[in-house]
N, C-alpha and C. Protein backbone atom coordinates (compact mmCIF):
# COMPACT_ATOMS: atom_id res chain seq x y z
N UNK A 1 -9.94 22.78 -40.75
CA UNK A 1 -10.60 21.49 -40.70
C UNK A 1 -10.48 20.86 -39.30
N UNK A 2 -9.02 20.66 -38.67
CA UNK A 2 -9.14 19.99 -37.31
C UNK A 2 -9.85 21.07 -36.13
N UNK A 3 -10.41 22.46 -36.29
CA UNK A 3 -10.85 23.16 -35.25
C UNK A 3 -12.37 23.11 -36.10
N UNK A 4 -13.12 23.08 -36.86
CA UNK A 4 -13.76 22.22 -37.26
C UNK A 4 -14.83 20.77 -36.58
N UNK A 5 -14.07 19.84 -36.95
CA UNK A 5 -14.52 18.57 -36.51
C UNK A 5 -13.91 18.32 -35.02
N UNK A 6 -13.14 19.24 -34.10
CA UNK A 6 -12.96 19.51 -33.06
C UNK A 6 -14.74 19.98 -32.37
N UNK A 7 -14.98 21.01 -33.15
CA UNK A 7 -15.76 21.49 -32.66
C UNK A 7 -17.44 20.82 -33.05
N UNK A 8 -17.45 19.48 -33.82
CA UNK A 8 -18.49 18.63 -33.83
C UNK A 8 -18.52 17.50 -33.06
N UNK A 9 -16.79 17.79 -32.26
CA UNK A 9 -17.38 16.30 -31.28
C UNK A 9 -16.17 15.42 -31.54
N UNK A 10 -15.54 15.45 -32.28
CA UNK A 10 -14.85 14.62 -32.56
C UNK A 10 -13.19 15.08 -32.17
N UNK A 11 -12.40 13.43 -31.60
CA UNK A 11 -11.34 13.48 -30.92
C UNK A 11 -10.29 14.73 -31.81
N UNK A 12 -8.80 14.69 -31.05
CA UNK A 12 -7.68 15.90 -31.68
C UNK A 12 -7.05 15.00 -32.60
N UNK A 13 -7.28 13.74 -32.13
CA UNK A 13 -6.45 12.35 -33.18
C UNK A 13 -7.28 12.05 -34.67
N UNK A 14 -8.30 12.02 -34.64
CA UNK A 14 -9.19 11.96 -35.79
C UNK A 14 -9.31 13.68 -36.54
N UNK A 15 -9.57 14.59 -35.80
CA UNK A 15 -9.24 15.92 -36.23
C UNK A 15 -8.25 15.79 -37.54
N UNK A 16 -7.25 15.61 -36.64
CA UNK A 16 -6.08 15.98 -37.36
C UNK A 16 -5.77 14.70 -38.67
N UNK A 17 -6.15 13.78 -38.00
CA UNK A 17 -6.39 12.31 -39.11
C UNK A 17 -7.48 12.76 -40.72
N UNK A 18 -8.29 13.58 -40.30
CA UNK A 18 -8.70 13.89 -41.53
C UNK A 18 -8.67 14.66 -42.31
N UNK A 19 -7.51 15.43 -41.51
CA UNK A 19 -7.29 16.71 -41.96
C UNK A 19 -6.45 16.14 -43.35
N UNK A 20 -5.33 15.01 -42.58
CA UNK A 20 -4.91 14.35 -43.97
C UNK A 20 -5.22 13.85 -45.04
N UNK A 21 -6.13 13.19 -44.58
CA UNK A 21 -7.62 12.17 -45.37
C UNK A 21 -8.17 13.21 -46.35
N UNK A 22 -8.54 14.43 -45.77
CA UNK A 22 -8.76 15.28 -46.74
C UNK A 22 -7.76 16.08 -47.84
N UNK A 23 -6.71 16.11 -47.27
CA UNK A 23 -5.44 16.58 -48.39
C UNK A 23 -5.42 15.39 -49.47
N UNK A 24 -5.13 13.74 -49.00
CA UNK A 24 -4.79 12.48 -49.67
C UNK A 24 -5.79 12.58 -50.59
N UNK A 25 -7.30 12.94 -50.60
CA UNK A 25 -8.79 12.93 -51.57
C UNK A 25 -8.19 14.15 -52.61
N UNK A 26 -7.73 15.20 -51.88
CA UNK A 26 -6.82 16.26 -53.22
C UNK A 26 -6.04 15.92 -53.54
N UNK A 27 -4.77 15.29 -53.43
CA UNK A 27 -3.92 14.46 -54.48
C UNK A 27 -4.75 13.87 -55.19
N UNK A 28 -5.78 13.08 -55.05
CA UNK A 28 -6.49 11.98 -55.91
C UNK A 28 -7.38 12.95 -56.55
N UNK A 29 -7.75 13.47 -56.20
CA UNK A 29 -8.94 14.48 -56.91
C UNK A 29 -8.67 15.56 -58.63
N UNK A 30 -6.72 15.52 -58.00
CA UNK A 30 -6.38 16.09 -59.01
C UNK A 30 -6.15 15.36 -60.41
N UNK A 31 -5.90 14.32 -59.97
CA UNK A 31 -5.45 13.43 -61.11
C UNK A 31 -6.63 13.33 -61.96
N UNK A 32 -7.82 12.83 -61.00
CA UNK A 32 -9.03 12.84 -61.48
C UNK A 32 -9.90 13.44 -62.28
N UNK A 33 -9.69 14.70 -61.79
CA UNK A 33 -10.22 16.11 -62.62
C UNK A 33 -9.73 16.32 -63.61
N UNK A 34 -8.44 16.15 -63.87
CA UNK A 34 -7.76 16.27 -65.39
C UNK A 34 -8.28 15.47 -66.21
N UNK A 35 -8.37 14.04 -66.28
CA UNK A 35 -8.61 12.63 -66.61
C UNK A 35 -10.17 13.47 -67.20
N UNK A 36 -11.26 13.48 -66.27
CA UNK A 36 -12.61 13.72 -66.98
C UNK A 36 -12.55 15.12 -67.77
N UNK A 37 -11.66 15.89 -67.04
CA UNK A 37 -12.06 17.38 -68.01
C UNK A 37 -11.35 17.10 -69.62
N UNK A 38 -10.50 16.03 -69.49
CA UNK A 38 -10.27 16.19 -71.02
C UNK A 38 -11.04 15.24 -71.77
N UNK A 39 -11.94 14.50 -71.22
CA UNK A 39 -13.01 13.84 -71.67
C UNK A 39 -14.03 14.60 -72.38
N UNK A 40 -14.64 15.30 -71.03
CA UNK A 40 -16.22 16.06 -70.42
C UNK A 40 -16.05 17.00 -71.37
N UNK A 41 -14.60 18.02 -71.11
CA UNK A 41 -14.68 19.70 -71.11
C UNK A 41 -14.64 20.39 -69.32
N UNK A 42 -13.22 21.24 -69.60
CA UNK A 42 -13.13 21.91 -68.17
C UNK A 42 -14.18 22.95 -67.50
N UNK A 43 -14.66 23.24 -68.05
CA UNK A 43 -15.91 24.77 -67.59
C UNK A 43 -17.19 23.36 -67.42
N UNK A 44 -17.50 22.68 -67.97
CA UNK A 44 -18.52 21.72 -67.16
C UNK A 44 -18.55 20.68 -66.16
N UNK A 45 -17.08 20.18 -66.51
CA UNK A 45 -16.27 19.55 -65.12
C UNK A 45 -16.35 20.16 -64.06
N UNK A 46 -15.58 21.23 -64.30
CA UNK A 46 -15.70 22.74 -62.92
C UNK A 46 -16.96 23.04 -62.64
N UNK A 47 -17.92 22.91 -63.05
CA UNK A 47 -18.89 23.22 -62.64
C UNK A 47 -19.63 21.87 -61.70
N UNK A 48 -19.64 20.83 -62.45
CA UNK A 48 -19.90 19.68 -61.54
C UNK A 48 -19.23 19.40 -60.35
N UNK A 49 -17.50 19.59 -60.16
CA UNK A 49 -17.06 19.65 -59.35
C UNK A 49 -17.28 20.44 -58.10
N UNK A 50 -17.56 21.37 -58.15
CA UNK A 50 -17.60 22.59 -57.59
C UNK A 50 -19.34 22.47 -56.71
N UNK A 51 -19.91 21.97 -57.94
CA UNK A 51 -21.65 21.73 -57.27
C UNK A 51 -21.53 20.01 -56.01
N UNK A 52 -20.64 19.52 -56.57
CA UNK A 52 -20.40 18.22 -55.66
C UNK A 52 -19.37 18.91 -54.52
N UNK A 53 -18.98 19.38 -54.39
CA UNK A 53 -17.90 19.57 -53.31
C UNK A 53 -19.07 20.43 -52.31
N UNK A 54 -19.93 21.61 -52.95
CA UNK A 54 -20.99 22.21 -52.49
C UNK A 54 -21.78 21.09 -51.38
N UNK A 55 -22.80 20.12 -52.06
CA UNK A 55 -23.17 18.87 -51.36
C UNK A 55 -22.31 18.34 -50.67
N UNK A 56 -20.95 17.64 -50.91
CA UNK A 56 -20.20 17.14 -49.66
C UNK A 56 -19.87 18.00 -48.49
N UNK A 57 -19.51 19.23 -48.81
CA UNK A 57 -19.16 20.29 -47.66
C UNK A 57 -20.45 19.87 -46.77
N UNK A 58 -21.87 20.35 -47.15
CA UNK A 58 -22.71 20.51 -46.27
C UNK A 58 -23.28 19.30 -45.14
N UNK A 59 -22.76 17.69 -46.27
CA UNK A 59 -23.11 16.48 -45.30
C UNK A 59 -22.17 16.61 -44.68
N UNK A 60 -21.09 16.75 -44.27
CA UNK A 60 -19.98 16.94 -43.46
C UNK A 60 -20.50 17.94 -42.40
N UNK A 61 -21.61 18.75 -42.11
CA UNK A 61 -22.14 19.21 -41.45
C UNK A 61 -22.73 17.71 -40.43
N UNK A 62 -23.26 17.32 -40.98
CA UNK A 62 -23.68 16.16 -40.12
C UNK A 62 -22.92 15.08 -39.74
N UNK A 63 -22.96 15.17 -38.15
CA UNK A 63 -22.40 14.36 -37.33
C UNK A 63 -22.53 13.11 -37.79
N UNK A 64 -21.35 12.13 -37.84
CA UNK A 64 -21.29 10.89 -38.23
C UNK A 64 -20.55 10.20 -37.00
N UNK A 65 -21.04 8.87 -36.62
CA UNK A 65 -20.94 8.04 -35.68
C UNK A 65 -20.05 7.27 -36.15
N UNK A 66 -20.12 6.90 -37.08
CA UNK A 66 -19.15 5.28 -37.78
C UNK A 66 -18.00 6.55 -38.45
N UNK A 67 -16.99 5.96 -37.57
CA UNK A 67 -15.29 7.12 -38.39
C UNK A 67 -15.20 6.42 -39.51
N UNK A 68 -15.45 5.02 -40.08
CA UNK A 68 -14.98 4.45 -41.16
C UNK A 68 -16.02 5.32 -42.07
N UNK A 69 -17.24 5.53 -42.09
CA UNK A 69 -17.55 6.42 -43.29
C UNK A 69 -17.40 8.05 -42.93
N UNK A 70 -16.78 8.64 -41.72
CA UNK A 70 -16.50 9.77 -41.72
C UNK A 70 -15.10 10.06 -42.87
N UNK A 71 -14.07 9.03 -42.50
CA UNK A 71 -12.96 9.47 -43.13
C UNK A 71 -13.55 9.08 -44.43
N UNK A 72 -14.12 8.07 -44.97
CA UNK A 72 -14.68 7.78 -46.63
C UNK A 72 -15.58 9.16 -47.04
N UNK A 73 -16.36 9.77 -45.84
CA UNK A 73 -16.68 11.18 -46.80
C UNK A 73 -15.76 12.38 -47.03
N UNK A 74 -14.89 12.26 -45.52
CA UNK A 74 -13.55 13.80 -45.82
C UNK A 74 -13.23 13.43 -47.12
N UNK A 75 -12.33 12.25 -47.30
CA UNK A 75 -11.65 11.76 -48.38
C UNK A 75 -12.66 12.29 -50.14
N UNK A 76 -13.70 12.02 -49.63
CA UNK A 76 -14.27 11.83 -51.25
C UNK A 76 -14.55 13.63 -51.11
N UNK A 77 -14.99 14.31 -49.96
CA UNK A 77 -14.57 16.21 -50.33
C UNK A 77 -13.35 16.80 -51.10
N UNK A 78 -12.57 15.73 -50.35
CA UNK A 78 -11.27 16.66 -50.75
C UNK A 78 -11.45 16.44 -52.26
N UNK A 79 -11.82 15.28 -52.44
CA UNK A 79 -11.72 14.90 -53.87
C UNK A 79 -12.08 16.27 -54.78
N UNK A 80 -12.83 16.53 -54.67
CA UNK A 80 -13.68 17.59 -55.37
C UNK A 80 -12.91 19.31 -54.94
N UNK A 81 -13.39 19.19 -53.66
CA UNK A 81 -13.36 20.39 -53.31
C UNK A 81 -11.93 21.30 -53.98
N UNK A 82 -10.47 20.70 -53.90
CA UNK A 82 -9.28 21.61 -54.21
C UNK A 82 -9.00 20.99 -55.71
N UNK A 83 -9.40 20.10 -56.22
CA UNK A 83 -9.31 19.96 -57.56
C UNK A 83 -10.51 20.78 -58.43
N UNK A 84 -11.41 21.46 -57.65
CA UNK A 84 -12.23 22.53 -58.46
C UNK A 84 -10.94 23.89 -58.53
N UNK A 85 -10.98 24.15 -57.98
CA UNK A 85 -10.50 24.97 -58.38
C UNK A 85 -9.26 25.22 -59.02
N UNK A 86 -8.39 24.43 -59.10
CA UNK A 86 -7.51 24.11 -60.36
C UNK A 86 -7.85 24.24 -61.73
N UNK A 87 -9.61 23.51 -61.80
CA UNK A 87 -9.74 22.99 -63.42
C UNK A 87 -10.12 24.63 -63.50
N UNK A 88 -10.52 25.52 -62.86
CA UNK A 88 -10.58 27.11 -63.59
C UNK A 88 -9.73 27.32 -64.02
N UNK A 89 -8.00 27.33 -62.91
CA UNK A 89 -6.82 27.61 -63.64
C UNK A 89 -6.91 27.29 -65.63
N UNK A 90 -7.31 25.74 -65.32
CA UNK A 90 -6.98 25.17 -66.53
C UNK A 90 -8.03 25.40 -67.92
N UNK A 91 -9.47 26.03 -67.33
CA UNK A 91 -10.23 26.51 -68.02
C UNK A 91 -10.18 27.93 -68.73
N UNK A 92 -9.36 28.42 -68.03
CA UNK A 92 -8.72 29.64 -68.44
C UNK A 92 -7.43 29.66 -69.38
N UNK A 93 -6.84 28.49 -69.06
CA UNK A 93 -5.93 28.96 -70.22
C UNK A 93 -6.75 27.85 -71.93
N UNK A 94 -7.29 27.65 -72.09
CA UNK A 94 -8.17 27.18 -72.64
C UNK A 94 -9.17 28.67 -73.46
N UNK A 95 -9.38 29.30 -72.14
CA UNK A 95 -10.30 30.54 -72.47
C UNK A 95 -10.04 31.31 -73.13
N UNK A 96 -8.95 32.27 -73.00
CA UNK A 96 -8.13 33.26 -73.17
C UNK A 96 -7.16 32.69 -74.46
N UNK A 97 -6.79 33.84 -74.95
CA UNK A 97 -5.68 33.39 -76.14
C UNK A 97 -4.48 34.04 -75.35
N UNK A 98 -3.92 33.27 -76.04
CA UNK A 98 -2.08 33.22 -75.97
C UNK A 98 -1.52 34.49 -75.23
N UNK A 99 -2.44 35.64 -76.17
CA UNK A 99 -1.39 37.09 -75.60
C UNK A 99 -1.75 37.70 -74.07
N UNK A 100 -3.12 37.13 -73.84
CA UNK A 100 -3.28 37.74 -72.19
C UNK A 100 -3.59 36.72 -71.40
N UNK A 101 -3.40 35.29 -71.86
CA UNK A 101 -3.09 34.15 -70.93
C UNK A 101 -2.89 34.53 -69.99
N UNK A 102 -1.45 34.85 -69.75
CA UNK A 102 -0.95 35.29 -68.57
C UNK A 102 -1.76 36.44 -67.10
N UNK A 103 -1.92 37.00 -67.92
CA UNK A 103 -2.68 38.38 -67.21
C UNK A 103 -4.05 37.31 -66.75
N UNK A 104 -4.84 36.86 -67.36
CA UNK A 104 -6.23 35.81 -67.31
C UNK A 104 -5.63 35.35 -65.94
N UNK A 105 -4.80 34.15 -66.05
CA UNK A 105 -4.41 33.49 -64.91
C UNK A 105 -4.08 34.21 -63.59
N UNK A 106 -3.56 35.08 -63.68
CA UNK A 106 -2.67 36.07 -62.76
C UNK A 106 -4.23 36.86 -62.05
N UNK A 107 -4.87 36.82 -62.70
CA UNK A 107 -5.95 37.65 -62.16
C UNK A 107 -7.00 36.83 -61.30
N UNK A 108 -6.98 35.50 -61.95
CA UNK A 108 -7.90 34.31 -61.43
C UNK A 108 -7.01 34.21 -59.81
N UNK A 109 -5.68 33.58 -59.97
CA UNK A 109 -4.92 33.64 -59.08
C UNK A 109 -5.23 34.37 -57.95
N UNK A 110 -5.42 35.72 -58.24
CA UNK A 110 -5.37 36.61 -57.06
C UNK A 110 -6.59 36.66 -56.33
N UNK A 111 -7.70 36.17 -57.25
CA UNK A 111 -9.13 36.39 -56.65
C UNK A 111 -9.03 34.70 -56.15
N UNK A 112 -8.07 34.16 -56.26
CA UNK A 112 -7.71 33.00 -55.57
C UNK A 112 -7.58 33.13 -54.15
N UNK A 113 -6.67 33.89 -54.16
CA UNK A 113 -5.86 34.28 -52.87
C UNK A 113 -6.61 34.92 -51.73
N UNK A 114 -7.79 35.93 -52.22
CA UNK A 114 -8.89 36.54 -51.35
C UNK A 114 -9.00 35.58 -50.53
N UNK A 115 -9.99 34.18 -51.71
CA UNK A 115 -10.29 33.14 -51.11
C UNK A 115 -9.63 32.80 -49.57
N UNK A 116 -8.29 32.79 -50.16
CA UNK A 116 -7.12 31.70 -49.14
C UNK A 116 -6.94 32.68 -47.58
N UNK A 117 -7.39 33.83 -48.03
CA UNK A 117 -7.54 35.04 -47.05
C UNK A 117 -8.81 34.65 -46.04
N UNK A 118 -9.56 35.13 -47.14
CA UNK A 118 -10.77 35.32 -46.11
C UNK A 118 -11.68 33.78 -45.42
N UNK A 119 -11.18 32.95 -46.21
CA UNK A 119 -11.15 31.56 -45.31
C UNK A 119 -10.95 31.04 -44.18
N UNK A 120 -10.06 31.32 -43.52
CA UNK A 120 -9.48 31.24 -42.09
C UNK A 120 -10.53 32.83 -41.31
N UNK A 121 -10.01 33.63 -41.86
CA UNK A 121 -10.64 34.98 -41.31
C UNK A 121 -12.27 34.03 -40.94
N UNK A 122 -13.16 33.81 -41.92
CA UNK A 122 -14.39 33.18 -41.71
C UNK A 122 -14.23 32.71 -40.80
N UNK A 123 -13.72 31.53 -40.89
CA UNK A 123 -13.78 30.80 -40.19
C UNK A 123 -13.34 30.99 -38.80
N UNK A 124 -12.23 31.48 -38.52
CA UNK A 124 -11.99 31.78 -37.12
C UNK A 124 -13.01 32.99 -36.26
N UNK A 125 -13.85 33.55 -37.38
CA UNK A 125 -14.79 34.56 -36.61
C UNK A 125 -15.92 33.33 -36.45
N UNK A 126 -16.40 32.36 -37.02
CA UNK A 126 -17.37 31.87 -36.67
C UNK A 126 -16.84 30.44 -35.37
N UNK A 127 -15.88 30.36 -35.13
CA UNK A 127 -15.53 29.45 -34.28
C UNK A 127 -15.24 30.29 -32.90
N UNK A 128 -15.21 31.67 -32.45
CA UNK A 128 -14.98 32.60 -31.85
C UNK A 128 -16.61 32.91 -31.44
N UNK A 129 -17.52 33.04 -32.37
CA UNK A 129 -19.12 32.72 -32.19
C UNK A 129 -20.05 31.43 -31.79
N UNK A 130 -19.18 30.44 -31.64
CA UNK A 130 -19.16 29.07 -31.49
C UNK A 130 -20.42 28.80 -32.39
N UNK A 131 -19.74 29.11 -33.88
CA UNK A 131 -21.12 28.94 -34.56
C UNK A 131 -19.91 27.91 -36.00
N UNK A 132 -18.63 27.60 -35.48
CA UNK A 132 -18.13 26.82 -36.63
C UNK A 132 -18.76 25.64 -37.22
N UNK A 133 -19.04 24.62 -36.09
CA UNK A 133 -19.80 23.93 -36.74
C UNK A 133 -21.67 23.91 -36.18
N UNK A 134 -22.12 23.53 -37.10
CA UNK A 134 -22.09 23.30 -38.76
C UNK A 134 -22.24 23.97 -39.54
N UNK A 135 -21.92 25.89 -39.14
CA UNK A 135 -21.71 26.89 -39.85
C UNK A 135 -20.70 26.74 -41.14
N UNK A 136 -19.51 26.30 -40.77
CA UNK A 136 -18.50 26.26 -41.62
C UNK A 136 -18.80 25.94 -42.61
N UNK A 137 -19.57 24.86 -42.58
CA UNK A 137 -19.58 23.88 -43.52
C UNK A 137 -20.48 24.50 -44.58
N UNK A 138 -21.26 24.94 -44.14
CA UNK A 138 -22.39 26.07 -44.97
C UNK A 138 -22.21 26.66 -45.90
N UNK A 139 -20.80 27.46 -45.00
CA UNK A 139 -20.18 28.93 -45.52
C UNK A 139 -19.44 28.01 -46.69
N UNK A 140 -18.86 27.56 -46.37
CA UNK A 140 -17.83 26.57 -47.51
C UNK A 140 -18.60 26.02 -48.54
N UNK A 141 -19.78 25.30 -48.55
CA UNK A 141 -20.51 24.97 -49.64
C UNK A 141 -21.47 26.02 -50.58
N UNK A 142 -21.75 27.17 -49.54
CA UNK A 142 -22.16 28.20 -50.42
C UNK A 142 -21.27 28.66 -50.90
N UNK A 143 -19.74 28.70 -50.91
CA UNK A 143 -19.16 29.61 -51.60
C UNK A 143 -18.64 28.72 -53.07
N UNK A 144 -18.98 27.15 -52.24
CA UNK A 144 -18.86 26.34 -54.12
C UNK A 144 -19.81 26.40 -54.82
N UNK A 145 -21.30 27.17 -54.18
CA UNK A 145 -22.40 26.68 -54.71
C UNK A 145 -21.99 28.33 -55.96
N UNK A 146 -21.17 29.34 -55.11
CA UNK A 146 -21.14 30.81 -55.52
C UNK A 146 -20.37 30.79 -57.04
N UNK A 147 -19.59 29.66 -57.09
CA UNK A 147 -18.50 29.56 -57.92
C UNK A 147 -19.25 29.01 -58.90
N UNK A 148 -20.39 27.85 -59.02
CA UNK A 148 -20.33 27.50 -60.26
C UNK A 148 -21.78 28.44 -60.78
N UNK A 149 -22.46 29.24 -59.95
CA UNK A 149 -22.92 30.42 -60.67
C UNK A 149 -22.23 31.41 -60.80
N UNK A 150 -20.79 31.70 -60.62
CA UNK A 150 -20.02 32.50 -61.69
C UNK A 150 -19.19 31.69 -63.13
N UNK A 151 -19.10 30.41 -62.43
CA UNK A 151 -18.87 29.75 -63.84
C UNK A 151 -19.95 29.70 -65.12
N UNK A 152 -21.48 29.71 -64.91
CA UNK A 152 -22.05 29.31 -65.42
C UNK A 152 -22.40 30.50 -66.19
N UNK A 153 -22.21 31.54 -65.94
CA UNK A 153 -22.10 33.00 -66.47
C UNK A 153 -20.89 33.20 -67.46
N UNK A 154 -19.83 32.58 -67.43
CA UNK A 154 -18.50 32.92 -68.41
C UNK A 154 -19.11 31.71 -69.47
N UNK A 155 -18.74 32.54 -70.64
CA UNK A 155 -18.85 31.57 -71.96
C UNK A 155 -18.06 30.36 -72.18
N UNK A 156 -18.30 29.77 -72.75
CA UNK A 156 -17.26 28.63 -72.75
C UNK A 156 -15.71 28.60 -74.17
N UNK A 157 -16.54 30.07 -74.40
CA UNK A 157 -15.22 30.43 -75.38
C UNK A 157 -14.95 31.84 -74.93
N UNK A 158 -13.77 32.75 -75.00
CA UNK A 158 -13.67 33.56 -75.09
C UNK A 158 -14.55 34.15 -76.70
N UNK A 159 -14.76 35.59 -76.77
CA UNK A 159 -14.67 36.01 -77.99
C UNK A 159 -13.33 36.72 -78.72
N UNK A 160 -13.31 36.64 -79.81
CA UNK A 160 -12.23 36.99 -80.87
C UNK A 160 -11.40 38.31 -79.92
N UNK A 161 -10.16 37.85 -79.97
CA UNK A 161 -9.72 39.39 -79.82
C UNK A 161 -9.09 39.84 -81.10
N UNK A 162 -9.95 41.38 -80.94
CA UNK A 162 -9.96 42.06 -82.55
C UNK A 162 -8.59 42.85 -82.17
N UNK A 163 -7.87 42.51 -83.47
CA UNK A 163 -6.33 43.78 -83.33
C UNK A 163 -6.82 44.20 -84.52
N UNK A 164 -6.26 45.92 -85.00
CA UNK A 164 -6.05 46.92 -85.51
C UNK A 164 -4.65 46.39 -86.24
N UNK A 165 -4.66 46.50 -87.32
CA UNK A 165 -3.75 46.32 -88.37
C UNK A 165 -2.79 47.71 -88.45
N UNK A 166 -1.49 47.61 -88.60
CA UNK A 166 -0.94 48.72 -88.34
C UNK A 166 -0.98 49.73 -90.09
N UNK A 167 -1.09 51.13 -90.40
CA UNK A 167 -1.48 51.36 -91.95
C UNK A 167 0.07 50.98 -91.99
N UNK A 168 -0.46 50.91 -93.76
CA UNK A 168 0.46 50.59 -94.76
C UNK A 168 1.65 51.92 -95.41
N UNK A 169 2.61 52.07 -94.41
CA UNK A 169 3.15 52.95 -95.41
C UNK A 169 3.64 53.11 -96.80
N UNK A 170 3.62 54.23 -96.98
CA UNK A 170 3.87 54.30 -98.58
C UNK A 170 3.39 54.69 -99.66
């Protein structure tokens, strides 16, 4: 984020100022997301979330003059953006029954982690192309736009898992 809005123009003091601004919108974002998904439902929450963080990523492409509504838009991204991807965590254990919970999560997790990988990797190849901004921002909203057309593909229930009854001796 601060090599980023470094690279739209904007000071190392505000950089780094929203870098917070944007963490402080994910504390708040989280609380938030819980609050409506047990309202809404998590797989349609996540999906709204995920399509709004999509749209904020990309206005964040555009240069803003007034910092008082720059930091009011970081703030309202973060909102969205790292509390999406939690409510999957939480849509998953929701999804899955009891006995491969674990394995469900563990697997989400890891295709988590790609993420947390190839994020920086992106990004530092497109700031090396001096194409970060308003590339980044692109790349980042297509990949929320990527998420809630894989959400929108998973059912909102798992189906039955069928067990085999062990025979009856005797």
């Amino acid at each position: 984020m601060p090599q980023l809005m470094r690279d739209a123009g904007y000071g190392s003091t505000d950089a780094l100022g929203l870098l917070l601004t944007l963490n402080a919108g994910a504390v708040t974002g989280l609380v938030l997301a819980g609050i409506v998904a047990d309202r809404s439902g998590t797989k349609r929450v996540a999906m709204v979330w995920f399509a709004l963080a999509a749209v904020l990523l990309a206005i964040l492409s555009v240069r803003m003059e007034e910092v008082t509504m720059l930091y009011a838009a970081v703030f309202v991204t973060g909102v969205f953006v790292f509390s999406a991807q939690v409510l999957v965590y939480a849509f998953i254990t929701q999804l899955y029954p009891q006995e491969i919970r674990g394995t469900a999560l563990g697997f989400a997790a890891g295709i988590g982690r790609l993420g947390a990988i190839l994020g920086p990797a992106v990004t530092g190849t497109l700031v090396t192309l001096g194409l970060a901004y308003p590339g980044g921002f692109y790349v980042f909203a297509a990949t929320a736009l990527l998420a809630v057309a894989a959400l929108s593909i998973i059912p909102a229930r798992a189906p039955a898992v069928v067990t085999e009854a062990a025979p009856a001796q005797g």
